[in-house]
Protein backbone atom coordinates (compact mmCIF):
# COMPACT_ATOMS: atom_id res chain seq x y z
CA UNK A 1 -9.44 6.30 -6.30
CA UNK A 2 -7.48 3.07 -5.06
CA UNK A 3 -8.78 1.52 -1.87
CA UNK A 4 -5.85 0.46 0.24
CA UNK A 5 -5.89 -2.25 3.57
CA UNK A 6 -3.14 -1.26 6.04
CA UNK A 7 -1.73 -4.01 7.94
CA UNK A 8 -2.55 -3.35 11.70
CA UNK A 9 1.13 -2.35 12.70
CA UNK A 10 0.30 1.27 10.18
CA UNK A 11 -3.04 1.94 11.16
CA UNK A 12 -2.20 4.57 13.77
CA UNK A 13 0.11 6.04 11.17
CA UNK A 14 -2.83 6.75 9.24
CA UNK A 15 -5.36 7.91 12.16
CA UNK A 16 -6.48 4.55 13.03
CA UNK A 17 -7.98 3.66 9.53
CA UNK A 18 -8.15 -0.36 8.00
CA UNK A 19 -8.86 1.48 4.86
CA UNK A 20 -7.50 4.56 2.95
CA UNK A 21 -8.28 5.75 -0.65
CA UNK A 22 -5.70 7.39 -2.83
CA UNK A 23 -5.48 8.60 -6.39
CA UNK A 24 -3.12 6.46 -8.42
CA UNK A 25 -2.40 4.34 -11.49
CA UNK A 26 0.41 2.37 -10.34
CA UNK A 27 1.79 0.36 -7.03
CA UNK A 28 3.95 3.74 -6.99
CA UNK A 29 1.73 6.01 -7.56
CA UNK A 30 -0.08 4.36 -4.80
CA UNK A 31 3.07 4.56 -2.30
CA UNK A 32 4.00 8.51 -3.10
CA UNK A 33 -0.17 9.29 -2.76
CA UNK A 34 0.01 6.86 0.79
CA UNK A 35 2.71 8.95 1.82
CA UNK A 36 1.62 12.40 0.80
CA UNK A 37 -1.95 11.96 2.09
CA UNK A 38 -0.52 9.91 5.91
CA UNK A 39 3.24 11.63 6.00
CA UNK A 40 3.77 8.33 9.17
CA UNK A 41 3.27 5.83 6.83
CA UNK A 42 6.79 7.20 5.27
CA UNK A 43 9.33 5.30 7.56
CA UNK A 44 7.72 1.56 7.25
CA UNK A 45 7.19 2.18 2.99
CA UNK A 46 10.93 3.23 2.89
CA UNK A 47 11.88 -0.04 4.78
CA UNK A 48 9.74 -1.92 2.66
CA UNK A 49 6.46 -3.38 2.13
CA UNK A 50 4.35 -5.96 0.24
CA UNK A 51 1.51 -5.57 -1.76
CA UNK A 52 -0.63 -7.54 -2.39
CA UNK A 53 -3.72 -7.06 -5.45
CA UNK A 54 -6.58 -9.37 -5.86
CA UNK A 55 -4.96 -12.00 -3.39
CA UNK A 56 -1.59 -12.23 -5.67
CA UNK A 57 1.79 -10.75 -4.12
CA UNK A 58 2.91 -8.45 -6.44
CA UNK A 59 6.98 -8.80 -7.01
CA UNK A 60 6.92 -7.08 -10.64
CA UNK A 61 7.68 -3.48 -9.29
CA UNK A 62 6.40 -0.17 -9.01
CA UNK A 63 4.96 0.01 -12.54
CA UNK A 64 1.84 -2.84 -11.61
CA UNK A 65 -0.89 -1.35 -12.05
CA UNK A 66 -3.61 -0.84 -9.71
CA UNK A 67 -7.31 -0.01 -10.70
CA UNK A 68 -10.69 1.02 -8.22
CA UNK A 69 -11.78 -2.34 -8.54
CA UNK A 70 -8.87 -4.17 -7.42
CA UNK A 71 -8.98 -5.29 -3.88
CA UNK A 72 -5.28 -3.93 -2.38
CA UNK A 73 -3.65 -4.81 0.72
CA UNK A 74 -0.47 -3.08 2.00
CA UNK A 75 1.50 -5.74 4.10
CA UNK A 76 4.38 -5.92 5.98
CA UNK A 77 7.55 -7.09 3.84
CA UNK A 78 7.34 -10.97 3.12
CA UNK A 79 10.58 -12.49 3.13
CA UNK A 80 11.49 -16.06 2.25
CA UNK A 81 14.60 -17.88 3.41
């Protein structure tokens, strides 16, 4: 299991918790299990989100994997400009 920090904007889309565990492998496995597990969470991972493991934003895709030990953060979408 993945511990994941939700940005305070999702919290109420997952019953109010900072921190939800999932089973997964991957940043995507991560998503689907986030999804699956808190079906409110949907709408703002479809729009898009950052993640963020071990302090590094990760911009390599879906395939990144993630790991119980890692420290994950789900963030709103960074954009630069």
């Amino acid at each position: 299991m993945v511990k994941v920090h939700l940005w305070s904007g999702l919290r109420a889309f997952a019953g109010g918790a900072e921190v939800v565990e999932v089973e997964a492998t991957t940043i995507g496995e991560m998503l689907d299990a986030l999804v699956a597990a808190h079906p409110g969470l949907e709408d703002a991972i479809e729009a898009g989100v950052s993640v963020s493991i071990d302090g590094r934003i990760i911009a390599a895709g879906l395939t990144e994997a993630v790991a119980p030990e890692n420290e994950i953060y789900l963030m709103q979408r960074l954009k630069g400009g």
